[in-house]
Protein backbone atom coordinates (compact mmCIF):
# COMPACT_ATOMS: atom_id res chain seq x y z
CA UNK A 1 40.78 -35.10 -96.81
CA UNK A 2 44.22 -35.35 -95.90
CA UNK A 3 46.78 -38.29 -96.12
CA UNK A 4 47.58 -37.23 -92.59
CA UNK A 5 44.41 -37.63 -91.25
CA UNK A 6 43.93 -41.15 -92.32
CA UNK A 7 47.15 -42.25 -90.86
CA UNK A 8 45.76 -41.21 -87.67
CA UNK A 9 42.76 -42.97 -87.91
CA UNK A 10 44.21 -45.93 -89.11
CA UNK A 11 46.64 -45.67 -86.13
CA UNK A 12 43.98 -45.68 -83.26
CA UNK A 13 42.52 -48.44 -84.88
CA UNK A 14 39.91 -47.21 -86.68
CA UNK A 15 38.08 -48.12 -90.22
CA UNK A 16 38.01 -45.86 -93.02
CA UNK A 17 35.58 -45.56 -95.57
CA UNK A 18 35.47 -46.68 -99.03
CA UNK A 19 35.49 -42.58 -100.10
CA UNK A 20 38.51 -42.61 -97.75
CA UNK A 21 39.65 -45.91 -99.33
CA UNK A 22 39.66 -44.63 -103.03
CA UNK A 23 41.57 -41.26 -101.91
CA UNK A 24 43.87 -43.12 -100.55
CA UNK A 25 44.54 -45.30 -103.20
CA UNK A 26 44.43 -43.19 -106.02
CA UNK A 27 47.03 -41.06 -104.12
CA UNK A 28 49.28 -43.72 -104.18
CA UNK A 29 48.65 -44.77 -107.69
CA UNK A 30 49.43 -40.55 -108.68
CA UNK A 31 51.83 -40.05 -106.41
CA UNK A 32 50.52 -37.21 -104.28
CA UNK A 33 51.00 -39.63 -101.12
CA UNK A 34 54.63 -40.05 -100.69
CA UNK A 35 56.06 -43.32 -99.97
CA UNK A 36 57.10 -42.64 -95.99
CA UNK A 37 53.35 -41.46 -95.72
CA UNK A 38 52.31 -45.28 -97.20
CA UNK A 39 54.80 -46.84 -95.02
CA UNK A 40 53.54 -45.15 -91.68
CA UNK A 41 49.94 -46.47 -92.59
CA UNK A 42 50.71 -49.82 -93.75
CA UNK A 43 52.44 -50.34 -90.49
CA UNK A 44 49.26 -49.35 -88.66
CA UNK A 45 47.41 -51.30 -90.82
CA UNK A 46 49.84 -54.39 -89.61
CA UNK A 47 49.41 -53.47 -86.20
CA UNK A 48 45.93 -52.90 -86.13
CA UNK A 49 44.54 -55.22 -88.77
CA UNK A 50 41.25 -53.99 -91.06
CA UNK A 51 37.99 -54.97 -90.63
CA UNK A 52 36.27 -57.04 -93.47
CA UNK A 53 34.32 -54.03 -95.36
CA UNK A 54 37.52 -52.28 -95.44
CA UNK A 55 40.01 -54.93 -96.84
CA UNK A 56 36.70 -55.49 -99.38
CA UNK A 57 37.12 -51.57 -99.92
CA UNK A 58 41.20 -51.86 -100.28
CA UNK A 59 40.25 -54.59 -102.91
CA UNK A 60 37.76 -52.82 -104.62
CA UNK A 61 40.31 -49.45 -105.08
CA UNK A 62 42.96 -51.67 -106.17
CA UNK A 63 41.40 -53.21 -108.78
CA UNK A 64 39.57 -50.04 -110.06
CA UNK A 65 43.54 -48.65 -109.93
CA UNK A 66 43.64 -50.54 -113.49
CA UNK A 67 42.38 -52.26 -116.39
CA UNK A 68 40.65 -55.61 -115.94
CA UNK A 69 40.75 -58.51 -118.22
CA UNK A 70 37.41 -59.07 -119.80
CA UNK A 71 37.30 -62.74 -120.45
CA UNK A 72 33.41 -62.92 -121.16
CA UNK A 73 34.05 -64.22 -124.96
CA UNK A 74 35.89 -67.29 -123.67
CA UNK A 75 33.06 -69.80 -123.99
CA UNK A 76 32.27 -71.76 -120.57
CA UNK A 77 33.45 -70.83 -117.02
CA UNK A 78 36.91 -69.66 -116.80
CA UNK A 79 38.68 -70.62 -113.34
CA UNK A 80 42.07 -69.63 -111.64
CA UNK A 81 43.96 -70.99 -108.65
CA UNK A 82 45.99 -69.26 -106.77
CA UNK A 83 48.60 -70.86 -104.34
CA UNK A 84 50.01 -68.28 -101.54
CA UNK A 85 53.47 -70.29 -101.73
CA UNK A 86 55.29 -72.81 -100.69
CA UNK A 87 58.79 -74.98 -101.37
CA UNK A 88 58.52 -77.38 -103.87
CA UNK A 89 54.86 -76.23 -104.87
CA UNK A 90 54.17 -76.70 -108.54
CA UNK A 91 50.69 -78.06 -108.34
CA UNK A 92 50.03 -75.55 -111.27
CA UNK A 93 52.02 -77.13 -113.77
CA UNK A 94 49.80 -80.55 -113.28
CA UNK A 95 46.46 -79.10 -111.88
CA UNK A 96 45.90 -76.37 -114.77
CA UNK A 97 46.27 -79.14 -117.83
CA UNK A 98 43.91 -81.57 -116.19
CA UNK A 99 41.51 -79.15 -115.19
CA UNK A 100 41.79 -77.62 -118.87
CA UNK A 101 41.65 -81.03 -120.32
CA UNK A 102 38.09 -81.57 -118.94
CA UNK A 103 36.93 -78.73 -120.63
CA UNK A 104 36.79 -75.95 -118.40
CA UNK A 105 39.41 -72.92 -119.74
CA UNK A 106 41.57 -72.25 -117.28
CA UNK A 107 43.36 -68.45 -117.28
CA UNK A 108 45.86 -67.87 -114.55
CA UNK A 109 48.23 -64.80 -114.50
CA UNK A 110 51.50 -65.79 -112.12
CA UNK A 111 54.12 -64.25 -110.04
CA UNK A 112 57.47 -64.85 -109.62
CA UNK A 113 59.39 -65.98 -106.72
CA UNK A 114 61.17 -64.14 -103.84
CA UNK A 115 62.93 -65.39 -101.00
CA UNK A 116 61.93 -69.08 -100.10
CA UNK A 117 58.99 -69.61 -102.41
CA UNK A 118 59.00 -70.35 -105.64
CA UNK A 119 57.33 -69.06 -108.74
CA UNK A 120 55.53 -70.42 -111.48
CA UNK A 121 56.51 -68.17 -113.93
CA UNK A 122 60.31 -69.19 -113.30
CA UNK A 123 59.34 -72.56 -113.42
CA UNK A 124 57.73 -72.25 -116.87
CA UNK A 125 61.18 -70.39 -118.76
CA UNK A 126 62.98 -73.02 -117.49
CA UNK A 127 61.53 -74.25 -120.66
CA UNK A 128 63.64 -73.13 -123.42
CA UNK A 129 62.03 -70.60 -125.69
CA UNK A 130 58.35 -70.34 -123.28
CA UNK A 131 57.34 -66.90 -122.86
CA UNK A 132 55.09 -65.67 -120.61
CA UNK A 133 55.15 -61.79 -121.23
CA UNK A 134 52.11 -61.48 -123.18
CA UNK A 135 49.28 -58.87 -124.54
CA UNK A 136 45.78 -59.04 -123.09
CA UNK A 137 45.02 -59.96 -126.95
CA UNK A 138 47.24 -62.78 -126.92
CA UNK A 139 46.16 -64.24 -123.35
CA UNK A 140 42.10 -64.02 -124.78
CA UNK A 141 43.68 -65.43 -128.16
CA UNK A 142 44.70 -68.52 -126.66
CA UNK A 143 42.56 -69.04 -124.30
CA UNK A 144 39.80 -69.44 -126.99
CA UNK A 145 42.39 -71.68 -129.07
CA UNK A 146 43.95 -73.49 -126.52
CA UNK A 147 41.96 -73.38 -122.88
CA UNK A 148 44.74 -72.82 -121.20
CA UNK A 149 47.40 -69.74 -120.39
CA UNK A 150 49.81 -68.97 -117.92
CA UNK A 151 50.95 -65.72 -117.90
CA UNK A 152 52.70 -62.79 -116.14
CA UNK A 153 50.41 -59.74 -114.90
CA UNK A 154 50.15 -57.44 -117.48
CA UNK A 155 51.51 -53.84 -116.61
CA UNK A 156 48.22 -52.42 -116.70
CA UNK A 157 46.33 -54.53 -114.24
CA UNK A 158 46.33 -53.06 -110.37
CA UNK A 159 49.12 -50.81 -110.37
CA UNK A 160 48.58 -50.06 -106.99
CA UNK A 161 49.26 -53.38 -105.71
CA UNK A 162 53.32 -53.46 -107.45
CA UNK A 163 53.17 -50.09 -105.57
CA UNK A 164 52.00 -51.35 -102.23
CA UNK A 165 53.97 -54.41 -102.25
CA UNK A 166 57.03 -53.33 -103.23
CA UNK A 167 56.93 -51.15 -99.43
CA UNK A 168 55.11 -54.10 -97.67
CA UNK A 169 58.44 -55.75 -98.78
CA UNK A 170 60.97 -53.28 -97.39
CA UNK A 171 59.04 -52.12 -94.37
CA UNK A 172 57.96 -55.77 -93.11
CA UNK A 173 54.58 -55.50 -93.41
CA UNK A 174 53.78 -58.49 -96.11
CA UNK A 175 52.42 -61.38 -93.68
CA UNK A 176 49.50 -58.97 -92.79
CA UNK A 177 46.15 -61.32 -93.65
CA UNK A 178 44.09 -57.87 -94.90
CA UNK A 179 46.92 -56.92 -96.94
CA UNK A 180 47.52 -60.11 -97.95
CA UNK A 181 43.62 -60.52 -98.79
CA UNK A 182 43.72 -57.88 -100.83
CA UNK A 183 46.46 -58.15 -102.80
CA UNK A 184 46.11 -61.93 -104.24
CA UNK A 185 41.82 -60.49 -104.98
CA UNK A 186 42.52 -57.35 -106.48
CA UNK A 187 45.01 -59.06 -109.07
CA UNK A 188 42.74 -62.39 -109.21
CA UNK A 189 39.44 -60.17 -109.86
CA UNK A 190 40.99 -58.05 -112.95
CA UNK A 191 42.24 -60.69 -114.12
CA UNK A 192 38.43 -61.80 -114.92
CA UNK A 193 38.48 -65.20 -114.17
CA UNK A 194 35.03 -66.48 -112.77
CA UNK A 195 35.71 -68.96 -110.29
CA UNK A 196 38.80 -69.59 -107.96
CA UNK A 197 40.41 -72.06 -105.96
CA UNK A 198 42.77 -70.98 -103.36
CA UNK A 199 45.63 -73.35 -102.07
CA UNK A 200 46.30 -71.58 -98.98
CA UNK A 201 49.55 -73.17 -97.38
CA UNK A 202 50.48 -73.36 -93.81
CA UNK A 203 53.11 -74.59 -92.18
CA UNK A 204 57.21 -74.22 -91.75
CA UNK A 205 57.77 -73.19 -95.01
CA UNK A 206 54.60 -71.20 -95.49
CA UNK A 207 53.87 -67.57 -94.75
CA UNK A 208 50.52 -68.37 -92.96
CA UNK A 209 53.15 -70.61 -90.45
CA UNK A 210 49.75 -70.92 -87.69
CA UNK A 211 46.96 -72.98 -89.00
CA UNK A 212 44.45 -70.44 -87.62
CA UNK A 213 46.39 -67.84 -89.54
CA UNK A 214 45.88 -69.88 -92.69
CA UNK A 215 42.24 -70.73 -91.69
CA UNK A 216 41.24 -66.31 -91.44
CA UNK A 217 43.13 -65.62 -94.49
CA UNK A 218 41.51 -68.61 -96.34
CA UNK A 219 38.16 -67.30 -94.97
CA UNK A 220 38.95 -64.23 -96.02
CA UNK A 221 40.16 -64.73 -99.81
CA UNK A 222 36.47 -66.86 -100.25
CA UNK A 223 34.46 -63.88 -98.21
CA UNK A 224 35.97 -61.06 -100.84
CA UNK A 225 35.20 -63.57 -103.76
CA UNK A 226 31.53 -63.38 -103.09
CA UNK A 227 30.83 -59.99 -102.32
CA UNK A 228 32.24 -59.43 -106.15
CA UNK A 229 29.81 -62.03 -107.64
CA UNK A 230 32.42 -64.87 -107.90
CA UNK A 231 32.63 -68.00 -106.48
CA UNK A 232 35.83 -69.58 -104.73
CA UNK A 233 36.62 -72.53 -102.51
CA UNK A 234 39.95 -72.28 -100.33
CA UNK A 235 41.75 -75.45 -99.76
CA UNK A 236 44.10 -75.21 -96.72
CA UNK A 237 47.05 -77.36 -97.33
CA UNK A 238 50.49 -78.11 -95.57
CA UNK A 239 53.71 -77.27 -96.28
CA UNK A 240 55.21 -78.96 -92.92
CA UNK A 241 57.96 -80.34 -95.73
CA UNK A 242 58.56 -79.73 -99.53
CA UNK A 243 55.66 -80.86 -101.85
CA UNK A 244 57.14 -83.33 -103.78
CA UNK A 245 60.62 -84.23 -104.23
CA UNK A 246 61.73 -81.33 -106.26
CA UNK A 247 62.58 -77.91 -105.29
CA UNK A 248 63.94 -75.63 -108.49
CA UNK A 249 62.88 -74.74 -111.76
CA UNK A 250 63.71 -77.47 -114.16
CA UNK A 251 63.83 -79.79 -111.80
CA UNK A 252 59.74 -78.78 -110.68
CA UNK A 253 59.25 -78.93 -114.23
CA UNK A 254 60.59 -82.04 -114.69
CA UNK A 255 58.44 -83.46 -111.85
CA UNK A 256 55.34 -82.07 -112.70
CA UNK A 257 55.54 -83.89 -116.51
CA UNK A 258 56.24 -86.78 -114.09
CA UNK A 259 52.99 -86.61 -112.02
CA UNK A 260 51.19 -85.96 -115.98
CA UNK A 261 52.69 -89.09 -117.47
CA UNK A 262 51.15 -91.26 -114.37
CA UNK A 263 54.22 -91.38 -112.23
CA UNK A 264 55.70 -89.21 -109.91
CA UNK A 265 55.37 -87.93 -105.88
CA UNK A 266 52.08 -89.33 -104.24
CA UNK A 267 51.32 -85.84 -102.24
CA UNK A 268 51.89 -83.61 -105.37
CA UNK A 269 49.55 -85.68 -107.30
CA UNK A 270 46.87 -85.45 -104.18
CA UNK A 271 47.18 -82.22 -103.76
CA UNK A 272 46.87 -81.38 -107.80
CA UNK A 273 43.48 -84.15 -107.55
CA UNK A 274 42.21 -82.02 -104.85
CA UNK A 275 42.34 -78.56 -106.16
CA UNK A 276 41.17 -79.77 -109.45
CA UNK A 277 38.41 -81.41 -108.23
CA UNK A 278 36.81 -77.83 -106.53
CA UNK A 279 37.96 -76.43 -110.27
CA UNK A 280 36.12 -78.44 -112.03
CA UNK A 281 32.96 -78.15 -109.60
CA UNK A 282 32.86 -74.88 -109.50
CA UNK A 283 33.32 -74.61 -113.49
CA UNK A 284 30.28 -76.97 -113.93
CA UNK A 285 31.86 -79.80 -115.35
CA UNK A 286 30.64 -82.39 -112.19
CA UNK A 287 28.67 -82.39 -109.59
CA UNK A 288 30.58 -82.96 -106.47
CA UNK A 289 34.67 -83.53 -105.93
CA UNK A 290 34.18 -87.73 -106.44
CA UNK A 291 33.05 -87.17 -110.21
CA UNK A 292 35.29 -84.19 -110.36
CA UNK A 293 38.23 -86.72 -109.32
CA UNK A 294 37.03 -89.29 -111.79
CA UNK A 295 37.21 -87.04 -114.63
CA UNK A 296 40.55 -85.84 -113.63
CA UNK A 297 42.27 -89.11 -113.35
CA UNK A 298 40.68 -89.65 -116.69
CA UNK A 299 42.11 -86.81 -118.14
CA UNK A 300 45.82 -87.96 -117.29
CA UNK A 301 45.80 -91.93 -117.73
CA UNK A 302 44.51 -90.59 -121.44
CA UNK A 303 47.62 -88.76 -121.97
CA UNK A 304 45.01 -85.71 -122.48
CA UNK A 305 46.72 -83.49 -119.98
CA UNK A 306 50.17 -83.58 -120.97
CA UNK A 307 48.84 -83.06 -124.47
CA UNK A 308 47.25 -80.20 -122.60
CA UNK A 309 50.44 -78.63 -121.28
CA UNK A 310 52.48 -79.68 -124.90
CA UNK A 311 49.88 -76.98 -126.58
CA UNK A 312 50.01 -74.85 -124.00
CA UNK A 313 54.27 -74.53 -124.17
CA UNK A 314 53.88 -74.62 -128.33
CA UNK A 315 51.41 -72.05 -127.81
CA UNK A 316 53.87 -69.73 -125.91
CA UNK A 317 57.09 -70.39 -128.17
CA UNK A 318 58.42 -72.93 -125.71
CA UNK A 319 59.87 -76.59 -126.92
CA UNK A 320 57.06 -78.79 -127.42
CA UNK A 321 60.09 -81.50 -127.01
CA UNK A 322 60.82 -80.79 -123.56
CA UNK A 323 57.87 -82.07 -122.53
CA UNK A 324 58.06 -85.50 -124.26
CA UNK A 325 61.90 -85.65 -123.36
CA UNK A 326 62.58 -83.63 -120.26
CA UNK A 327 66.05 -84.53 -119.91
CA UNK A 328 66.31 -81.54 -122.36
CA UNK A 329 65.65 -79.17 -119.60
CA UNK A 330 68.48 -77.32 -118.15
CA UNK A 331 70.83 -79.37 -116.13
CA UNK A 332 73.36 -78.72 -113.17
CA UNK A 333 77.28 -79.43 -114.03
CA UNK A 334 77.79 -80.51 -109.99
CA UNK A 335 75.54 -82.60 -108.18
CA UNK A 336 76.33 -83.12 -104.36
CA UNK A 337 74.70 -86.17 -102.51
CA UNK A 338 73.56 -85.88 -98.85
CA UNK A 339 73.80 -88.57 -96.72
CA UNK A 340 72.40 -89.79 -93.38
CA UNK A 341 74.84 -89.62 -90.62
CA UNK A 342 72.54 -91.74 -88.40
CA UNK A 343 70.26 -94.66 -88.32
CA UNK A 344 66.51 -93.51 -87.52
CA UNK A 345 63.43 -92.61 -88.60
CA UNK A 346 63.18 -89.20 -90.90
CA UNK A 347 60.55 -86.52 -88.77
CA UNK A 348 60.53 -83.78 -90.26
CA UNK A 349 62.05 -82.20 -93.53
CA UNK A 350 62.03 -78.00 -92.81
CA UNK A 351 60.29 -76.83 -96.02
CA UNK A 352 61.60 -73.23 -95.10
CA UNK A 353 65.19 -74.07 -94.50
CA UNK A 354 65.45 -76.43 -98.13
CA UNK A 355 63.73 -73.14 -99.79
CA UNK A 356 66.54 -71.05 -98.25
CA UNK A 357 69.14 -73.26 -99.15
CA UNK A 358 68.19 -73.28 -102.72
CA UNK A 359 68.28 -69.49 -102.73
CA UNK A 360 71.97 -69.29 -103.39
CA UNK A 361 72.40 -72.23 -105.85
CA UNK A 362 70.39 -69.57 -107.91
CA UNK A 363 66.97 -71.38 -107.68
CA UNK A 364 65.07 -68.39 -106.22
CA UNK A 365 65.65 -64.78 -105.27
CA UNK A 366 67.32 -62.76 -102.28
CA UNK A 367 65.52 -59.45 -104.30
CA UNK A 368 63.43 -59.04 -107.27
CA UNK A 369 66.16 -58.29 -109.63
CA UNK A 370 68.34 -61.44 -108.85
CA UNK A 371 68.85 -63.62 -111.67
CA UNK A 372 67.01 -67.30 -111.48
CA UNK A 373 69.49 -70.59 -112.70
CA UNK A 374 66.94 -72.56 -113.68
CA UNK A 375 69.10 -75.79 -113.02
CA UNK A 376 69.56 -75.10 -110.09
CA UNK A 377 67.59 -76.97 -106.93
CA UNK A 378 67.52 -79.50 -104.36
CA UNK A 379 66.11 -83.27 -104.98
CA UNK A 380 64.90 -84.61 -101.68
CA UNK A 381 64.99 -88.38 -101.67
CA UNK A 382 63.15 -89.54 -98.52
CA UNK A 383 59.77 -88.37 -96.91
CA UNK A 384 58.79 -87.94 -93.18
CA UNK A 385 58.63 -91.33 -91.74
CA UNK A 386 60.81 -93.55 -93.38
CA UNK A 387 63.54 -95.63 -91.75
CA UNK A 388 67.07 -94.13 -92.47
CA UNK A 389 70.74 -95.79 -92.00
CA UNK A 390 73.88 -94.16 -92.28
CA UNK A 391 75.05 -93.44 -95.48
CA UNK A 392 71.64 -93.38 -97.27
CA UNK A 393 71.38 -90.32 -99.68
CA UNK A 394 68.67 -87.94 -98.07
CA UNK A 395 69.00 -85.10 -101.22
CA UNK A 396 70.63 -84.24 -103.93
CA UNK A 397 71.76 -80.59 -104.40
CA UNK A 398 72.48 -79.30 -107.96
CA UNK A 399 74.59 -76.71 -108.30
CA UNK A 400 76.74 -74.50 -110.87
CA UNK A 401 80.29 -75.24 -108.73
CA UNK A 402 81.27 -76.97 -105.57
CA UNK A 403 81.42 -74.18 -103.24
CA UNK A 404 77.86 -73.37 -103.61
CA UNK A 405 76.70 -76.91 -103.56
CA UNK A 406 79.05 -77.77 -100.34
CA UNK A 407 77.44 -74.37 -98.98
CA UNK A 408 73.92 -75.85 -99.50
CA UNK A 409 74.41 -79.69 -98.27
CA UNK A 410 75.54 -78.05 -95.09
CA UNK A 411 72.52 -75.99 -94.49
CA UNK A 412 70.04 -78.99 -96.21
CA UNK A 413 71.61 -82.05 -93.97
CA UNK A 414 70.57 -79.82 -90.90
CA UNK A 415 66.74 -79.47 -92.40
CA UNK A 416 66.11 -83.04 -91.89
CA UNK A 417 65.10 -84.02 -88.25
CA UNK A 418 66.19 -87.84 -87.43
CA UNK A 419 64.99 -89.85 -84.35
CA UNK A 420 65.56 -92.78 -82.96
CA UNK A 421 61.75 -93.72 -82.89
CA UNK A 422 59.01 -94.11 -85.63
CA UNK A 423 57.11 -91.00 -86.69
CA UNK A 424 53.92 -91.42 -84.78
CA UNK A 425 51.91 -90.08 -87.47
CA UNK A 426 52.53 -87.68 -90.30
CA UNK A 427 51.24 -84.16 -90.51
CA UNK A 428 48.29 -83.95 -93.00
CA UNK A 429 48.59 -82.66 -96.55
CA UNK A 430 45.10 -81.46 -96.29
CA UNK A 431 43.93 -79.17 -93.48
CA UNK A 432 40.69 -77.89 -93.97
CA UNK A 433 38.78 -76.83 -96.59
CA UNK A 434 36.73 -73.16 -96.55
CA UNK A 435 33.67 -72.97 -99.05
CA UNK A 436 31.17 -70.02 -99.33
């Protein structure tokens, strides 16, 4: 078998097989496949797609490229979520305490961001002291103790999919739906959680821009979770504007302990009361989403999720404080208001343009090794649909010095769309919903 061979196979459009799979990938993983080899076929793969028993094959190979996380001791049904990205998205930092607060553990290793989207990992060290750099030992530790983690990927776990996507990134291959497929699953599935929800986002500031985009990978993500024994629901959500108000570490953070406390934007919490519903189904802790919804909003009016995400930060040397007092979080030294020009009614808010303006201000990442200010962000102040006059303050940009906060109010007063006429109707937060 030669790594020749299956270019050419992959470049008339053909499927391999999973022997042909697991040469390939272990080639990678070894090195005996050099990297303008892997770029030639992931480019056919992005021109020719994969069928479904080979992206379950790609999966399969990646994951066995590693060590998995055994997470059988942790008693009950552990479940992840996994969001594909978005501007503003921190439905993590709400969902995972509530869902953990019912009783079902809840194990999620995160990502960082790059380019527009955010990360929750960056999110959670805006947190002074939090780490999220730890052992498989310590992630099963807590878990058991606490019912809750948040971590970064180990080193160990699918080696072949940092290898992979670090080409996919410089070759533009990464918005391919098999690749894509395959790379959330393989890291998902060694991580050893048994249950997932997916929050697949569509929309302007989404990969998966084309709802029927969204709706194959969605299908897709739920398909590979059953042929490996787990179960998984895909939610298919929008991301036509920024979730929530907040876009930037501390200030996400900040907003999320908002949305725990019983305050907070109304779509973030909706969003959060949706995917925790299908958590909490599929963990066996209710029936259907309306007692699964019940329980949640029980779980914050107690107080018992923020107590939730208080032992979760203690647990990972971050100050407990911050979450009682979250004015402690980092904090900009400028702060730029933008204001309405026009009178009107607000249309649109372009989620991808308010992620790229926040890029610069330092709240996400032009390349992987870019440092993240996590003061840094944008605070949007109206939502599609309300009635604007001139002068009213549409954001808020935070920002280490003028120049980069006058750079960004240009670039965010030209994200928001305002006409003369009422919105007709706004676009829906969820889409669709893709079960097994």
């Amino acid at each position: 078998m030669e790594a020749y061979e299956l270019i050419l196979k992959k470049r008339r459009g053909e499927s391999m097989t999973e022997e042909e799979m697991s040469f390939w990938i272990q080639g990678i993983v070894k090195g005996t496949i050099p990297d303008y080899q892997v770029a030639a076929w992931l480019m056919a793969v992005y021109f020719n797609g994969m069928t479904a028993a080979e992206t379950a094959f790609l999966t399969k190979m990646m994951v066995l490229s590693g060590q998995t996380l055994d997470l059988s001791t942790i008693p009950g049904v552990v479940v992840d979520k996994h969001s594909t990205g978005g501007v503003g998205d921190k439905t993590t930092l709400v969902v995972a305490p509530l869902v953990a607060a019912c009783g079902a553990p809840v194990v999620k290793l995160s990502g960082r961001g790059l380019g527009h989207t955010g990360g929750t990992l960056d999110k959670l060290e805006a947190i002074p002291g939090m780490r999220v750099d730890l052992s498989q030992q310590e992630i099963l530790d807590q878990a058991r103790a606490v019912g809750l983690v948040i971590a970064g990927q180990t080193a160990d776990l699918v080696p072949a999919d940092k290898l992979l996507y670090a080409l996919r990134d410089v070759t533009a291959t990464v918005d391919s739906i098999p690749l894509i497929a395959a790379s959330i699953m393989s890291k998902k599935l060694a991580a050893g959680a048994a249950a997932f929800v997916f929050d697949v986002k569509t929309g302007g500031g989404a990969f998966m821009k084309d709802p029927a985009d969204a709706r194959r990978l969605a299908q897709l993500l739920v398909d590979i979770a059953a042929k490996n024994g787990k179960k998984a629901v895909a939610v298919i959500s929008g991301m036509w504007a920024p979730l929530g108000r907040a876009v930037g570490n501390a200030l996400e953070v900040a907003e999320a302990v908002a949305v725990l406390r019983g305050g907070g934007p109304p779509d973030l919490l909706e969003l959060s009361l949706v995917l925790g519903s299908h958590m909490l189904v599929l963990a066996g802790k209710a029936q259907d989403a309306v007692g699964a919804r019940r329980l949640l909003l029980e779980a914050l009016h107690s107080g018992r999720g923020i107590e939730a995400l208080k032992r979760m930060v203690a647990a990972q040397g971050g100050e407990e404080a911050v979450i009682d007092h979250p004015e402690l979080l980092p904090r900009a030294p400028v702060r730029r208001v933008v204001e309405a020009a026009a009178a009107g009614y607000l249309h649109a808010v372009d989620a991808g343009e308010i992620g790229l303006a926040a890029v610069p201000l330092g709240a996400g990442r032009r390349r992987k090794e870019d440092r993240i200010d996590p003061s840094a962000g944008i605070e949007l102040l109206v939502k599609p649909g309300e009635e604007i006059v001139p002068g009213r303050p549409l954001a808020v940009i935070h920002a280490q010095d003028t120049f980069l906060a006058e750079e960004a109010a240009a670039r965010v007063k030209a994200a928001f769309t305002i006409r003369s006429e009422p919105l007709p109707a706004p676009e829906p937060l969820i889409v669709d919903i893709v079960a097994d």
